[in-house]
C-alpha atoms as a PDB file:
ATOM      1  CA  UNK A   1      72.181 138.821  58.462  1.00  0.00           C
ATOM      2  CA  UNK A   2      69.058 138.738  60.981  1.00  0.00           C
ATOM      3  CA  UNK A   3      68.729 134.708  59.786  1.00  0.00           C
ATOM      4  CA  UNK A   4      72.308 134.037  60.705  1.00  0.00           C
ATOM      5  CA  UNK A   5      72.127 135.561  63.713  1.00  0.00           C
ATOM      6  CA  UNK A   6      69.048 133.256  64.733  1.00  0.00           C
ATOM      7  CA  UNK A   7      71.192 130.465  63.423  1.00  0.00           C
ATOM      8  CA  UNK A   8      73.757 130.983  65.848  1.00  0.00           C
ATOM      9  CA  UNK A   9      71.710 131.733  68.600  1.00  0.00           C
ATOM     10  CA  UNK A  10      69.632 128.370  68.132  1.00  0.00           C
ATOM     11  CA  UNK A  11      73.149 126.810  68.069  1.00  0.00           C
ATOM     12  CA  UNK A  12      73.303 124.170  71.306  1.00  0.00           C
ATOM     13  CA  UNK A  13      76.412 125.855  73.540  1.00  0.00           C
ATOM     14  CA  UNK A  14      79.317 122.869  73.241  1.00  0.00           C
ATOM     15  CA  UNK A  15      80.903 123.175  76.905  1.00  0.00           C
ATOM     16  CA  UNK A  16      84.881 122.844  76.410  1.00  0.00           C
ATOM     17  CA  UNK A  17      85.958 120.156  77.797  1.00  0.00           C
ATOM     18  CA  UNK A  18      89.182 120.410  80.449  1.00  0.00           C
ATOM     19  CA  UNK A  19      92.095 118.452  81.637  1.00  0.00           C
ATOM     20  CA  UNK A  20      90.159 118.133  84.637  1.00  0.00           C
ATOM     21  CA  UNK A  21      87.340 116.572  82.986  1.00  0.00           C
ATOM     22  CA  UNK A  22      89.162 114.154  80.833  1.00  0.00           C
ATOM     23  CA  UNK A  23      91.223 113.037  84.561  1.00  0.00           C
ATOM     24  CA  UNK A  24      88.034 112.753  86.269  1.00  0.00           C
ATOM     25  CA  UNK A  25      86.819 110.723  83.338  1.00  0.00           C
ATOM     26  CA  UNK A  26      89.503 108.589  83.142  1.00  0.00           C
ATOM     27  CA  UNK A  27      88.985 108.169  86.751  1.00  0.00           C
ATOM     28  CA  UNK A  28      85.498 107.054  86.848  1.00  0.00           C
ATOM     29  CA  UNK A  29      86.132 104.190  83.915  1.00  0.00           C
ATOM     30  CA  UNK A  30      88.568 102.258  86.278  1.00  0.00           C
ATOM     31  CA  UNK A  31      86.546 103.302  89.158  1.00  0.00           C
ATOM     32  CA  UNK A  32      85.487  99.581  89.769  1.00  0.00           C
ATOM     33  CA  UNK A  33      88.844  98.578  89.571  1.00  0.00           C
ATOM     34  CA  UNK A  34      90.210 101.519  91.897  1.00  0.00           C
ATOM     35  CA  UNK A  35      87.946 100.722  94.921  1.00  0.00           C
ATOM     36  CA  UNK A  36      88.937  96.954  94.809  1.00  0.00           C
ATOM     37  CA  UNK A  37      92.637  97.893  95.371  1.00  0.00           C
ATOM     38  CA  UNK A  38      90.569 100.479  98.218  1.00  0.00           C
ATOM     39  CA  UNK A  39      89.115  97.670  99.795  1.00  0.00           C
ATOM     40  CA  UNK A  40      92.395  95.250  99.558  1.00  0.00           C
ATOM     41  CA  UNK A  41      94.544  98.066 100.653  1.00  0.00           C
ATOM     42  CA  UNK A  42      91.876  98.700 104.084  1.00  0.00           C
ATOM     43  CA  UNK A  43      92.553  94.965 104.278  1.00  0.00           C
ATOM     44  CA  UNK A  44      95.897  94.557 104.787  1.00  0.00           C
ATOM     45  CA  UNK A  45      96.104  97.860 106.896  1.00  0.00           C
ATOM     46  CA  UNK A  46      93.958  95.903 108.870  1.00  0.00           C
ATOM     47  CA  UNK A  47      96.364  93.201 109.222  1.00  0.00           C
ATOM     48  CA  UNK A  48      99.428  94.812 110.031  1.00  0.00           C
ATOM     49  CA  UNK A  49      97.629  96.865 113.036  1.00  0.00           C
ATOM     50  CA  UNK A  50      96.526  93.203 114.280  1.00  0.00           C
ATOM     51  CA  UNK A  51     100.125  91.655 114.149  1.00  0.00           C
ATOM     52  CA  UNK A  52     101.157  94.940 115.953  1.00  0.00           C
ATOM     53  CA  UNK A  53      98.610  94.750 118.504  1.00  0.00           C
ATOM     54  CA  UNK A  54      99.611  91.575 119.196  1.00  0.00           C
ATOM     55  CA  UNK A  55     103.052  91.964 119.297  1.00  0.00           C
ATOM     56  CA  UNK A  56     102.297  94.827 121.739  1.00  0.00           C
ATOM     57  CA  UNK A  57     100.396  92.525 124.008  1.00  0.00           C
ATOM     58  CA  UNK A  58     102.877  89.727 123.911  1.00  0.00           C
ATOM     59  CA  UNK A  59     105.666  92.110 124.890  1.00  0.00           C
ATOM     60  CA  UNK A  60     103.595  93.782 128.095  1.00  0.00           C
ATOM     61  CA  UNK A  61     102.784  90.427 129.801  1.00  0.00           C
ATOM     62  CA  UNK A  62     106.812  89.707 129.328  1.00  0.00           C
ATOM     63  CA  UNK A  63     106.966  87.880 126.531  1.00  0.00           C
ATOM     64  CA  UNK A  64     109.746  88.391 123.975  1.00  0.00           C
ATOM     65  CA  UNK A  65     108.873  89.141 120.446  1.00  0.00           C
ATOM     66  CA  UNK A  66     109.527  91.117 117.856  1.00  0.00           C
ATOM     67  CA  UNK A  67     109.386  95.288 118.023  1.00  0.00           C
ATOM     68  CA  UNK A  68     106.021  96.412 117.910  1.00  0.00           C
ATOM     69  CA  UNK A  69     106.304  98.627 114.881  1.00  0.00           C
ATOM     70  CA  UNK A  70     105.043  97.895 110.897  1.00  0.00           C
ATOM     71  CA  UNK A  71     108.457  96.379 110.632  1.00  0.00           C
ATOM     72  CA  UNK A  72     108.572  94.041 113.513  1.00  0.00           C
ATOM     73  CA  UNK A  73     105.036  92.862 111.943  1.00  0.00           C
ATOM     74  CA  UNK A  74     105.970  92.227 108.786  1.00  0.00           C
ATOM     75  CA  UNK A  75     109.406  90.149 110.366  1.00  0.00           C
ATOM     76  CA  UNK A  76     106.722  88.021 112.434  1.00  0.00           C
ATOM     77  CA  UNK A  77     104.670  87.480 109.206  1.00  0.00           C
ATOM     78  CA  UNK A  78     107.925  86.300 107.327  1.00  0.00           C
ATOM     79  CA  UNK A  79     108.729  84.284 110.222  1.00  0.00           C
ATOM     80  CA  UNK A  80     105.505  81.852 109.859  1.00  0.00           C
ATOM     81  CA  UNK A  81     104.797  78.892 107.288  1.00  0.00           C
ATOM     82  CA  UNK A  82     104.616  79.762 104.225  1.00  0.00           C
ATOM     83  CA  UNK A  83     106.179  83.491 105.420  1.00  0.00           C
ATOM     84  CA  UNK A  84     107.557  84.565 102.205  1.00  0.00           C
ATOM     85  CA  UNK A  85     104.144  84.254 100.237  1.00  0.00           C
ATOM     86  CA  UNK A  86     102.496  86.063 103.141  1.00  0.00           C
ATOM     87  CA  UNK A  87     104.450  88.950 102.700  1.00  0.00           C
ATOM     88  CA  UNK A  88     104.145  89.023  99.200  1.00  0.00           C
ATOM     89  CA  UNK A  89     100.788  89.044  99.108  1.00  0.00           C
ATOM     90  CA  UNK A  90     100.511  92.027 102.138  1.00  0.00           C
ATOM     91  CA  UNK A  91     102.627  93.935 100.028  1.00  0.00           C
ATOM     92  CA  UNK A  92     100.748  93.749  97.304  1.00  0.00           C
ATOM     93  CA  UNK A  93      97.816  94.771  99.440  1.00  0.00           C
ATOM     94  CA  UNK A  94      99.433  97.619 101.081  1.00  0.00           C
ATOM     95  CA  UNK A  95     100.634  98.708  97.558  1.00  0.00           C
ATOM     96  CA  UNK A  96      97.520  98.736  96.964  1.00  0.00           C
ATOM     97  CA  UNK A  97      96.607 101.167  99.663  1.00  0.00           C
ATOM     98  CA  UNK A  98      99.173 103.438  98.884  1.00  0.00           C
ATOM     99  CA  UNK A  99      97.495 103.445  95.538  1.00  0.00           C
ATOM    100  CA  UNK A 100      94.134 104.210  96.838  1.00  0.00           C
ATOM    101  CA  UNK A 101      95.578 107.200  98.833  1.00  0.00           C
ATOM    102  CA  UNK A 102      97.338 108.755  95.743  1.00  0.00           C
ATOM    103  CA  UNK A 103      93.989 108.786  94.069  1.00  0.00           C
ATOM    104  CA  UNK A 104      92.148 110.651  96.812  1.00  0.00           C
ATOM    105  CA  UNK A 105      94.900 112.796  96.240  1.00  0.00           C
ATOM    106  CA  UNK A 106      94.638 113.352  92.664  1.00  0.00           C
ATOM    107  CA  UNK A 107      90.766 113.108  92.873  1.00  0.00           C
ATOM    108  CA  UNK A 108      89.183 113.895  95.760  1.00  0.00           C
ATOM    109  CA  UNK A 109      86.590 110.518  95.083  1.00  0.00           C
ATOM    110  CA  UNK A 110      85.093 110.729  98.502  1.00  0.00           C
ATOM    111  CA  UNK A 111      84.776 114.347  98.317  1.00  0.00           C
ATOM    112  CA  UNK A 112      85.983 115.078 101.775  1.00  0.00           C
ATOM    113  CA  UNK A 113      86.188 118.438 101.622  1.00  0.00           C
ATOM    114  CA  UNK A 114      84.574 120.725  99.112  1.00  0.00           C
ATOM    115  CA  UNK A 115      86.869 123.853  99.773  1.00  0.00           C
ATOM    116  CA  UNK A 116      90.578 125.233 100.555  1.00  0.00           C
ATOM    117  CA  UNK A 117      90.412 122.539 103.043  1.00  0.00           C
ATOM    118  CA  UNK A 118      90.683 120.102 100.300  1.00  0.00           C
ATOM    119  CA  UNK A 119      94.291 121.337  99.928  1.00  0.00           C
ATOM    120  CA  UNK A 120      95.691 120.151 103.744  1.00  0.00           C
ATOM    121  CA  UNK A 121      93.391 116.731 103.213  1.00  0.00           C
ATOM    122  CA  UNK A 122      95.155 116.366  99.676  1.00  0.00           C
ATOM    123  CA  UNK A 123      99.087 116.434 101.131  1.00  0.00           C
ATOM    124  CA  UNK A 124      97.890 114.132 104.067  1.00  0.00           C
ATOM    125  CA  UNK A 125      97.161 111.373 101.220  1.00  0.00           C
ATOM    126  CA  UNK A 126     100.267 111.790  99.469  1.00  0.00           C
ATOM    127  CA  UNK A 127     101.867 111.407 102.998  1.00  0.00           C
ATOM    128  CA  UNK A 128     100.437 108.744 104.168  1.00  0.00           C
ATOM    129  CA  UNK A 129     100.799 107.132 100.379  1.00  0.00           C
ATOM    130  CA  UNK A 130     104.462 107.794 101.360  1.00  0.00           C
ATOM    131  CA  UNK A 131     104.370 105.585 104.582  1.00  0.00           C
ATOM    132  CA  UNK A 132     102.645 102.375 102.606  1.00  0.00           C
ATOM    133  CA  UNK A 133     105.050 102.569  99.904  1.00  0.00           C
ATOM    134  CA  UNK A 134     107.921 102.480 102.625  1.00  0.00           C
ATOM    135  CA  UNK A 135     106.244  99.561 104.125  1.00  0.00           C
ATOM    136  CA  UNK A 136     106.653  98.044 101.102  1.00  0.00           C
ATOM    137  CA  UNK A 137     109.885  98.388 100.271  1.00  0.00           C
ATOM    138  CA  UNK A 138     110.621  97.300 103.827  1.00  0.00           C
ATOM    139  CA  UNK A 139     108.569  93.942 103.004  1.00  0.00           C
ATOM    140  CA  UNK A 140     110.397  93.450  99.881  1.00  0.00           C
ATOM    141  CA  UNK A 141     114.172  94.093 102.001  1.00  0.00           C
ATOM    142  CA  UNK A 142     112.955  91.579 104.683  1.00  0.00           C
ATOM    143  CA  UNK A 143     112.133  89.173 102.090  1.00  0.00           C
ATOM    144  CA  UNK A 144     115.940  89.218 100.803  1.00  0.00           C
ATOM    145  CA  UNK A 145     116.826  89.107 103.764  1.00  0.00           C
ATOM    146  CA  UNK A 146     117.713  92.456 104.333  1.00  0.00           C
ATOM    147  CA  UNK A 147     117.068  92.916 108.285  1.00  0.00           C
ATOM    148  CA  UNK A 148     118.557  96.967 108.602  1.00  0.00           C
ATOM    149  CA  UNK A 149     117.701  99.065 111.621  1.00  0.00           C
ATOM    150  CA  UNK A 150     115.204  99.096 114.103  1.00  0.00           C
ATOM    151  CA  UNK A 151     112.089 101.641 113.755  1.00  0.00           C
ATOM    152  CA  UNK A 152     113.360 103.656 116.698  1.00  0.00           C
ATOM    153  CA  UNK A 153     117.183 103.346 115.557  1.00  0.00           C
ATOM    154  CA  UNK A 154     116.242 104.998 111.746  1.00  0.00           C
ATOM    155  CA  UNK A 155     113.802 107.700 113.308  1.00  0.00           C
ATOM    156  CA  UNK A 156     116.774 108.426 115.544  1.00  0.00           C
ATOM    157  CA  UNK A 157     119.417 108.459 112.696  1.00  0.00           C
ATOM    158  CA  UNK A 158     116.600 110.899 110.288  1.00  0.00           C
ATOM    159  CA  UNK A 159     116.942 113.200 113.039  1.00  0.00           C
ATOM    160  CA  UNK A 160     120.726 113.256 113.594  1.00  0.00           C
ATOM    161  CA  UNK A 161     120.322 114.518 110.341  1.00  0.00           C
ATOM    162  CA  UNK A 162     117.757 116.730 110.052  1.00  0.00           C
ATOM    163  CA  UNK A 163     119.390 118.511 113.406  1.00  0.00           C
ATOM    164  CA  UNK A 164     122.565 118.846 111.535  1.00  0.00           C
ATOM    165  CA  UNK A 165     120.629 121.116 108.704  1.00  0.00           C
ATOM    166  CA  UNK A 166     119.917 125.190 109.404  1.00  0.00           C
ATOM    167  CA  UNK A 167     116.547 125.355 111.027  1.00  0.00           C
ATOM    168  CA  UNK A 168     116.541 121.567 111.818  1.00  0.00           C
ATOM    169  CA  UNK A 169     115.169 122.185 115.077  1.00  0.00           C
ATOM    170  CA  UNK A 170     112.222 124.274 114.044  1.00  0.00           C
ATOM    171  CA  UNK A 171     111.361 121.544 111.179  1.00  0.00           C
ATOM    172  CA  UNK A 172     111.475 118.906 113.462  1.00  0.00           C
ATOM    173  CA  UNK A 173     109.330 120.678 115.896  1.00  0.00           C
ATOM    174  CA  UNK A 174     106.744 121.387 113.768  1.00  0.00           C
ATOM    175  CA  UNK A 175     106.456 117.766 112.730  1.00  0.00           C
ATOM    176  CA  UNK A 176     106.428 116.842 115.956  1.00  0.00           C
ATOM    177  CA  UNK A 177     103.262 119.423 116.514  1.00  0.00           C
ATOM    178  CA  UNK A 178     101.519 118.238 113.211  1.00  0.00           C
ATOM    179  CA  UNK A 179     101.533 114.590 114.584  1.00  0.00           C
ATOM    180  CA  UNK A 180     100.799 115.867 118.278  1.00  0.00           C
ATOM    181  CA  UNK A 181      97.490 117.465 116.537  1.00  0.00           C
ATOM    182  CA  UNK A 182      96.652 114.379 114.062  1.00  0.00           C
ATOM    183  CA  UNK A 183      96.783 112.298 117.548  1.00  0.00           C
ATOM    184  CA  UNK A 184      94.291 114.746 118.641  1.00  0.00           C
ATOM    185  CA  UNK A 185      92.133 114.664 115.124  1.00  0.00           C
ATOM    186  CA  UNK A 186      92.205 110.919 116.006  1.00  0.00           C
ATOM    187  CA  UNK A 187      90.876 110.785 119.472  1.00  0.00           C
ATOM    188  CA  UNK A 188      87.971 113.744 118.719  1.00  0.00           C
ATOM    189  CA  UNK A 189      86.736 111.376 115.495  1.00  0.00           C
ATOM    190  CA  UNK A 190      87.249 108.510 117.965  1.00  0.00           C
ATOM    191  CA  UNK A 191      84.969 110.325 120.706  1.00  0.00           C
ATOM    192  CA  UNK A 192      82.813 112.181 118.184  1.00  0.00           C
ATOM    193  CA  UNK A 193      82.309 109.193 115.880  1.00  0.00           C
ATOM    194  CA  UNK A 194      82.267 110.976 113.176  1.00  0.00           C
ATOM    195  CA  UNK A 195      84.571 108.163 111.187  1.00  0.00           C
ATOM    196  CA  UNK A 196      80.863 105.881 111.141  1.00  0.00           C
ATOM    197  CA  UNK A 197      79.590 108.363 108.279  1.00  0.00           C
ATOM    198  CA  UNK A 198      82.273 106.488 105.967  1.00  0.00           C
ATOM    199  CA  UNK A 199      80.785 103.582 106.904  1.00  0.00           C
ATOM    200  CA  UNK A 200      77.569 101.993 104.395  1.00  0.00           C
ATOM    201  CA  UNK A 201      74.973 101.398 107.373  1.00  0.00           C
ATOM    202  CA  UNK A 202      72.146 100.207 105.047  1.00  0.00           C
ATOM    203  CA  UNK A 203      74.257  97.065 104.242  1.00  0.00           C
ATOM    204  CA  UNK A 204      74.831  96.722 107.763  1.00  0.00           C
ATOM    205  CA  UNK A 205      72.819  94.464 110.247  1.00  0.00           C
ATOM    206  CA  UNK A 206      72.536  96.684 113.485  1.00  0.00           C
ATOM    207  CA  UNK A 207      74.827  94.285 115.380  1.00  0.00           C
ATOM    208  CA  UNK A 208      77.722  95.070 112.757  1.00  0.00           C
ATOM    209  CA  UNK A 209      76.754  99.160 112.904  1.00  0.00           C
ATOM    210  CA  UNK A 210      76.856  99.170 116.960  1.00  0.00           C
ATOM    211  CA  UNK A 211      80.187  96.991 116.958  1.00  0.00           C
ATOM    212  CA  UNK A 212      81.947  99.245 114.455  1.00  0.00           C
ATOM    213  CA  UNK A 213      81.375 101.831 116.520  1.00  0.00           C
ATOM    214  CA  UNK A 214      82.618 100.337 119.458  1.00  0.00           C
ATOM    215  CA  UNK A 215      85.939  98.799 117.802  1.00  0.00           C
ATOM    216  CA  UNK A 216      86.144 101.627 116.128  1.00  0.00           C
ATOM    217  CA  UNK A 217      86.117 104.279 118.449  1.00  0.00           C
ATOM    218  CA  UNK A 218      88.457 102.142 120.991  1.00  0.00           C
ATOM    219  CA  UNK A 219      91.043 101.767 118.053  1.00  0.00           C
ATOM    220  CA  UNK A 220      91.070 105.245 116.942  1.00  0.00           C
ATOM    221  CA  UNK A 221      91.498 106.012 120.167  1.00  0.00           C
ATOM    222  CA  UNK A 222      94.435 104.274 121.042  1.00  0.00           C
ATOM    223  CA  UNK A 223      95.545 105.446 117.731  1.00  0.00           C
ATOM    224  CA  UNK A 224      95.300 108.905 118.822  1.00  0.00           C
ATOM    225  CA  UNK A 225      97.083 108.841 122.477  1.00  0.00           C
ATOM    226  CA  UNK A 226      99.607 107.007 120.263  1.00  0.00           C
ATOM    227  CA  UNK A 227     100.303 109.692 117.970  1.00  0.00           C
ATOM    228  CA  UNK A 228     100.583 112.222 120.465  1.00  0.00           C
ATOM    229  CA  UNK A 229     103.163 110.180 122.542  1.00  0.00           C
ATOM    230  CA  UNK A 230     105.465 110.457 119.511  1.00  0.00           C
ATOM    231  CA  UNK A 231     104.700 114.114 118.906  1.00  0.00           C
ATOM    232  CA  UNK A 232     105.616 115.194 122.211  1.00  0.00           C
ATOM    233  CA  UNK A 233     109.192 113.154 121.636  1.00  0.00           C
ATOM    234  CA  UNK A 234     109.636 114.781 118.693  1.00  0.00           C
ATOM    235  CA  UNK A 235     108.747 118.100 119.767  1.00  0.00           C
ATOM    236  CA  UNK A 236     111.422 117.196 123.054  1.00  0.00           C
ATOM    237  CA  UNK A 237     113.930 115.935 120.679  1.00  0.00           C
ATOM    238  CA  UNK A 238     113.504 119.642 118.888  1.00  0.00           C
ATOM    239  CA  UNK A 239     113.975 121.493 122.235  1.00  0.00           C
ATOM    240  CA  UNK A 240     116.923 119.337 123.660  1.00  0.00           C
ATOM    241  CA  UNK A 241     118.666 118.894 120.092  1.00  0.00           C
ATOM    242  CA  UNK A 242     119.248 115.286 120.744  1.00  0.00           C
ATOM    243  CA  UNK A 243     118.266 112.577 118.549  1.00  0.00           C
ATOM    244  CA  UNK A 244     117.977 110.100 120.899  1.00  0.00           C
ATOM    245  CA  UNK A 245     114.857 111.110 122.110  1.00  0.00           C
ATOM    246  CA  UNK A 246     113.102 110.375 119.060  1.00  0.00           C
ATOM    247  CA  UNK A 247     111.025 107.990 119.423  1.00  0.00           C
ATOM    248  CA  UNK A 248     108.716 105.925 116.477  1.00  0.00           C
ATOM    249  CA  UNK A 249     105.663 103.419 117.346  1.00  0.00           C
ATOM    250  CA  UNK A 250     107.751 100.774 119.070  1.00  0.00           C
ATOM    251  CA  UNK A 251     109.628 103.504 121.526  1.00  0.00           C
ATOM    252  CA  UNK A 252     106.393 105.297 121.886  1.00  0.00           C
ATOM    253  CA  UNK A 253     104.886 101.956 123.315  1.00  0.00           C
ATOM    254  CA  UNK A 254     107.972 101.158 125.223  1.00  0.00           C
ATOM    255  CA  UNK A 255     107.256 104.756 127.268  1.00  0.00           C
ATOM    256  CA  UNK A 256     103.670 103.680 128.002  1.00  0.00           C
ATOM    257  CA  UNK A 257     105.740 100.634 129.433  1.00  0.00           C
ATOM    258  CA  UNK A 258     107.658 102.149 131.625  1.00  0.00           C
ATOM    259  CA  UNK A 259     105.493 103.986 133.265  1.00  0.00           C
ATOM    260  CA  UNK A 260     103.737 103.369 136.584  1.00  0.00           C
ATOM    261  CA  UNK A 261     100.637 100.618 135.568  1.00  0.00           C
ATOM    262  CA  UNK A 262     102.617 100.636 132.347  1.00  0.00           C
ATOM    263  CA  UNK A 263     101.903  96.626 131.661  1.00  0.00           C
ATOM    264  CA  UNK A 264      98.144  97.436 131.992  1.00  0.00           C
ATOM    265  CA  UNK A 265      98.090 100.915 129.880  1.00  0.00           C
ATOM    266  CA  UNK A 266     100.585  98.822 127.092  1.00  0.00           C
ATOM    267  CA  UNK A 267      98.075  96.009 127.320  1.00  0.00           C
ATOM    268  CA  UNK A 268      94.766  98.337 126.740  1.00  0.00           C
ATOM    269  CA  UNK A 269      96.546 100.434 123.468  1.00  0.00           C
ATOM    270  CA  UNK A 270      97.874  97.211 122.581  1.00  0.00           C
ATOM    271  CA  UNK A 271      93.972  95.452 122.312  1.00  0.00           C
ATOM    272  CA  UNK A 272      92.893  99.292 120.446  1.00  0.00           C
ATOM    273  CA  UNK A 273      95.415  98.441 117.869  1.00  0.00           C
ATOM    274  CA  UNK A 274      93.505  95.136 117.356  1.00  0.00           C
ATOM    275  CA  UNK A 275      90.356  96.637 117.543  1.00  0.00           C
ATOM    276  CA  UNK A 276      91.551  99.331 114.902  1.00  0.00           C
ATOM    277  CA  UNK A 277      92.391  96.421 112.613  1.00  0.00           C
ATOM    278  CA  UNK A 278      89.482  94.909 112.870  1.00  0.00           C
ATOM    279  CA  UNK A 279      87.373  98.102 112.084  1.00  0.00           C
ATOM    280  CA  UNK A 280      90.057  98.243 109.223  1.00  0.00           C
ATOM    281  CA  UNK A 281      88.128  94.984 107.856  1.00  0.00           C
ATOM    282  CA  UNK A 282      84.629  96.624 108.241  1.00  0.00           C
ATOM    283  CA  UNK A 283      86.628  99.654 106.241  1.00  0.00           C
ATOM    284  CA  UNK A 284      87.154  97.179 103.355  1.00  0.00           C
ATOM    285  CA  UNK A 285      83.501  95.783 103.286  1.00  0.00           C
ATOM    286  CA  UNK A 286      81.730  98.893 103.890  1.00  0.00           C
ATOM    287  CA  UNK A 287      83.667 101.754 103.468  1.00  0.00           C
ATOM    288  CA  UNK A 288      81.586 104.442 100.962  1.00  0.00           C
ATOM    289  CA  UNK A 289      84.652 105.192  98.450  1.00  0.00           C
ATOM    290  CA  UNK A 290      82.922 108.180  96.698  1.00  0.00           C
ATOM    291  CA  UNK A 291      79.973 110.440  97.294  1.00  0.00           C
END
């Protein structure tokens, strides 16, 4: 008995392996493959925020042009040479984005947050996974020709219907406080830069590390007041129970607009949507992807 006790005891301890283990397995043999759709998806975020920019800027010094929205950019791209192809491709890459966010999701590869915190950071992926994969579909209707409603015009219609539901009006409140506060998580990672610890700065000359700080902090920051411009119209649309004050990107813009200097202000949030795409391309070049 004593010399099968030793036996087991001298036994190397086999650790049981979990579903978690064989997922985070699974993960890290297409990792490769998983932060190349990363870096095309940071890509063609990039893009779109450039076309928007633009589109912004065009319509503050007068000029007529599309909405200033995802949708109105991805109408201007289709309206170029070679349009269709453009789009297809920018779906692809925004697919791919969407794809990246559902793994963070699922995963947790850049190990963002280590505790319950985790839990809030995991539901903002799958959200904003949700947003990409509606940009997509709204590439694929505007390539068959499928033109719909405005931005402003579906917001507006979601909340005729969400207002029509019991407790419509608190829902829609607190969405509009939840963007209201991401506007505001925005502008203090825009001010604190705390987004340049995502960034690789030992493959960076120090002329690309002090520009991605300046493009980036300018973007995020118009990113931010953004945000909480179409918060505050959602939280009014709550209050007032009319869903015509909803307001998405394009409306949000047009209320900069109209204010007094509102050329100038739409002109400087339209340039920090350029500048956000364009720290969107450092994103895809030097964006650390896990820990």
């Amino acid at each position: 008995m004593k010399g099968t006790d030793e036996t087991v005891k001298n036994q190397p301890f086999v650790k049981k392996v979990t579903y978690k283990d064989k997922m985070n397995n699974l993960f890290h043999s297409f990792r490769p493959w998983v932060h190349r759709f990363a870096r095309i998806g940071y890509f063609s975020k990039g893009i779109v925020y450039i076309v928007i920019g633009i589109l912004a800027l065009l319509t503050s010094t007068g000029f007529k042009a599309n909405e200033a929205s995802s949708k109105g950019a991805l109408y201007t791209i289709a309206q170029q040479p070679f349009g269709p192809a453009l789009l297809i491709v920018l779906a692809i890459g925004l697919s791919a984005y969407a794809f990246w966010q559902l793994m963070k999701a699922v995963f947790d590869p850049e190990c963002v947050n280590h505790h319950w915190k985790r839990w809030f950071s995991r539901f903002g992926y799958l959200f904003v996974a949700g947003v990409y994969i509606a940009m997509c579909i709204s590439a694929l209707r505007i390539l068959f020709r499928a033109r719909g409603e405005s931005s402003d015009k579906a917001y507006q219609t979601l909340s005729a219907q969400m207002l029509s539901q019991p407790f419509g009006q608190l829902f829609i409140a607190v969405a509009g406080l939840v963007v209201g506060i991401i506007g505001i998580v925005f502008l203090f990672r825009a001010l604190s830069r705390k987004f340049k610890k995502n960034l690789k700065k030992n493959e960076m000359n120090k002329k690309e590390w002090r520009w991605s700080g300046y493009i980036g902090t300018f973007g995020m920051t118009a990113r931010g007041f953004v945000f909480m411009i179409i918060g505050f119209f959602l939280i009014r649309t709550a209050i007032l129970a009319d869903p015509e004050e909803t307001k998405g990107l394009d409306g949000a813009l047009g209320e900069l607009a109209a204010q007094p200097f509102g050329p100038v202000l739409l002109a400087v949030v339209s340039l920090g949507f350029v500048s956000y795409g364009v720290y969107m391309f450092a994103s895809a070049k030097y964006r650390r992807l896990n820990s």
